[in-house]
Protein backbone atom coordinates (compact mmCIF):
# COMPACT_ATOMS: atom_id res chain seq x y z
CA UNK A 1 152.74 0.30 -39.25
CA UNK A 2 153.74 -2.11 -41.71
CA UNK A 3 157.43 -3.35 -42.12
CA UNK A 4 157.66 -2.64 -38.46
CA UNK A 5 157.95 -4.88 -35.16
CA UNK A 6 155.66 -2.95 -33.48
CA UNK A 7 153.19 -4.01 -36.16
CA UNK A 8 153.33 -7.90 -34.64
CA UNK A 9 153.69 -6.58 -31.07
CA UNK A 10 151.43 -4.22 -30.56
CA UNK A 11 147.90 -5.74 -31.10
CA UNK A 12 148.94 -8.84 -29.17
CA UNK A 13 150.25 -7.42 -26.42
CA UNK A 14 147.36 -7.98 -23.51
CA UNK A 15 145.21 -11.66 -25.19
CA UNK A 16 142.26 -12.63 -23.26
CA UNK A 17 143.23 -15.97 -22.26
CA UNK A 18 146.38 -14.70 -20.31
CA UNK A 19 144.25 -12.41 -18.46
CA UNK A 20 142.11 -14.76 -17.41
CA UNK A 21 144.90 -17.55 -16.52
CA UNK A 22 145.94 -15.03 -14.82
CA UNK A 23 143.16 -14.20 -12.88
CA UNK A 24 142.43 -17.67 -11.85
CA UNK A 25 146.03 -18.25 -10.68
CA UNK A 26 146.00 -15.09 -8.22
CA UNK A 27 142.62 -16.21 -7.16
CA UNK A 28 144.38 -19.60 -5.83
CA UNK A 29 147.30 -17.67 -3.99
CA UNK A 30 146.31 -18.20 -0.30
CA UNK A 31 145.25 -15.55 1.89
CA UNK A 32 147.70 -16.52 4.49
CA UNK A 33 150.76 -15.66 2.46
CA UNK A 34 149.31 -12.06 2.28
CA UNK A 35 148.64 -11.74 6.03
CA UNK A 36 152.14 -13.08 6.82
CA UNK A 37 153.52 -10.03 4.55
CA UNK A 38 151.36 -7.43 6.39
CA UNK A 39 152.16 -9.09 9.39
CA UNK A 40 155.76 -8.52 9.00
CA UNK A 41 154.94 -4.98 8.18
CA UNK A 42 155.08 -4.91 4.20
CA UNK A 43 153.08 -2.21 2.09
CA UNK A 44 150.62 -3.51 -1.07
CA UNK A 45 153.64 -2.82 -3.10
CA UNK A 46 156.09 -4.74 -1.30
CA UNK A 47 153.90 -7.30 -1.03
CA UNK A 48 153.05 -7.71 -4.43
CA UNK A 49 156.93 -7.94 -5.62
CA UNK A 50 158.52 -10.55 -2.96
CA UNK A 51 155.40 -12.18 -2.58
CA UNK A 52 153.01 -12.32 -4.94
CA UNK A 53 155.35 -12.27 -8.13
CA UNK A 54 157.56 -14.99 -7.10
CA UNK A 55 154.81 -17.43 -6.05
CA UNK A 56 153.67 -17.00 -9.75
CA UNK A 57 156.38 -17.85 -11.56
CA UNK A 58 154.23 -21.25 -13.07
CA UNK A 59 151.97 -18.71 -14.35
CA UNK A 60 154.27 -16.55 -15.97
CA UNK A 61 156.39 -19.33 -17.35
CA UNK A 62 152.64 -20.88 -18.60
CA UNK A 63 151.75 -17.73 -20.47
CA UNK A 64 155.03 -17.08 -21.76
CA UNK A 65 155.10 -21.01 -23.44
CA UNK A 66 151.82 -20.45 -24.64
CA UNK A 67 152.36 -17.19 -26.27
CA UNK A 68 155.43 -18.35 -27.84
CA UNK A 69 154.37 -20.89 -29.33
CA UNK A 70 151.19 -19.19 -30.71
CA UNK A 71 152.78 -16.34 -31.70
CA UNK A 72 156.28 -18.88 -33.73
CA UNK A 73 153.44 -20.72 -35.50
CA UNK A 74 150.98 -17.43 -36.50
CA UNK A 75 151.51 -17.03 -40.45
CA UNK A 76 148.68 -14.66 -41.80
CA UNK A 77 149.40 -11.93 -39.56
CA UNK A 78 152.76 -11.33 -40.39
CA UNK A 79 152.18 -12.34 -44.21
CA UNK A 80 149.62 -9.36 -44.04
CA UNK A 81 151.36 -6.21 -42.07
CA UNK A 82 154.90 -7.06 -43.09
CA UNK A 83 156.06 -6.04 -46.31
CA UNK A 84 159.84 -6.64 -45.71
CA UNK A 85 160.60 -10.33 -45.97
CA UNK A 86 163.68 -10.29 -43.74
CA UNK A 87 161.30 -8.54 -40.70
CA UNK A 88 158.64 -11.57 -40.82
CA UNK A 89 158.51 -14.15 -38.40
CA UNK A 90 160.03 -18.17 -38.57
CA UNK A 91 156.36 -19.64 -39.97
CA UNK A 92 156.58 -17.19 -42.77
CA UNK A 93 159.82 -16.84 -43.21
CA UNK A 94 159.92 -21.04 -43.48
CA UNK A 95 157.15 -20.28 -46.43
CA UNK A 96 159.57 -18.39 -48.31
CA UNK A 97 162.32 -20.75 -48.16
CA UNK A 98 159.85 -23.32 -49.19
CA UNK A 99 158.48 -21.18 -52.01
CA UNK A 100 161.68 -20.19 -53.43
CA UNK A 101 163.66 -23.46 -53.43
CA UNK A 102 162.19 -26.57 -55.02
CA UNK A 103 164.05 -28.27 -51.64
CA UNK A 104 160.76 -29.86 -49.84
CA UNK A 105 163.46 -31.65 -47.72
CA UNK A 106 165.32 -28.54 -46.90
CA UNK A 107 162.32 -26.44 -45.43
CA UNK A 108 161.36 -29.42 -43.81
CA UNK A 109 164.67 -30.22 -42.00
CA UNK A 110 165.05 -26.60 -40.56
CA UNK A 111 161.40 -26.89 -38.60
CA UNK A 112 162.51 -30.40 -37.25
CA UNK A 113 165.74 -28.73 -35.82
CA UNK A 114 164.01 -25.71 -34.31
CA UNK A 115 161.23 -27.86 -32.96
CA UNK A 116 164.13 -30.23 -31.60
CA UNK A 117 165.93 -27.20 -29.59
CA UNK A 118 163.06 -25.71 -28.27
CA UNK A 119 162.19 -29.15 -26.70
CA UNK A 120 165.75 -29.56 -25.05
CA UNK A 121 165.06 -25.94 -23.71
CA UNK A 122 161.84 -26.22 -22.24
CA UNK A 123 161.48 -29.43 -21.31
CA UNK A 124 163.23 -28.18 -17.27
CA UNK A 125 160.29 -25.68 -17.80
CA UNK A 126 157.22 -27.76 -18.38
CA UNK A 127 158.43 -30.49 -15.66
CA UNK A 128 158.54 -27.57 -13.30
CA UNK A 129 155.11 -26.16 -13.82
CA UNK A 130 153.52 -29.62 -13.88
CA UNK A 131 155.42 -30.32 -10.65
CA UNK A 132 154.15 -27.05 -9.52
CA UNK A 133 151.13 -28.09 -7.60
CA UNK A 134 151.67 -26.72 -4.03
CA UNK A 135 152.44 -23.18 -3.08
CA UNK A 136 154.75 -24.21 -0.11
CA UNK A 137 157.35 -26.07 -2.16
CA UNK A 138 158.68 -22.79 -3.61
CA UNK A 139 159.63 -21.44 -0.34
């Protein structure tokens, strides 16, 4: 599997954490918004897709952040199952660039301007999850 994708993809597909965030956040959907869909005459199914999965778009947004974040800064994984340096992820492929030029400054520079983008982009996100705190102002 090394030199692959599927080598950094695969054994973090389903983490523990997520599962359980999750879990909780289903728990918390109310019962009512369930009964109003069988009410109206909508299967499991149906329910679950214009229901369920738009009330949890904190959650998903949440686990995606999270994940992203842990999965931009992981650096031994990658180091260890890819052996092509052009398939490794930013962490490692910062290392090289570090390793290979004397340029402290340079390596240095390129993480502050990443770091600096993904702020700008997520910053709509975060505000929006931390504003998320009732179910009924999404509909």
């Amino acid at each position: 599997m090394g030199g692959f994708y599927l080598a950094l993809i695969i054994p973090f597909i389903v983490k523990c954490f997520d599962v359980y965030l999750f879990r909780q956040f289903f728990l918390d959907v109310p019962d009512d918004l369930i009964e109003a869909a069988e009410i109206d005459g909508a299967g499991p199914f149906k329910t679950f897709l214009q229901v369920i999965i738009p009330v949890s778009k904190p959650v998903f947004a949440t686990v995606f952040i999270l994940d992203y974040v842990a999965y931009w800064s992981d650096f031994m994984w990658p180091l260890l199952v890819i052996t092509d340096a052009g398939k490794r992820n930013g962490t490692a492929w910062y290392s090289d660039i570090f390793y290979r030029t004397s340029g402290l400054l340079w390596s240095y520079h390129g993480c502050a301007d990443y770091c600096i983008c993904a702020y700008d982009h997520y910053v709509p996100v975060f505000t929006e999850i931390l504003c998320a705190g009732n179910f009924y102002q999404w509909y």
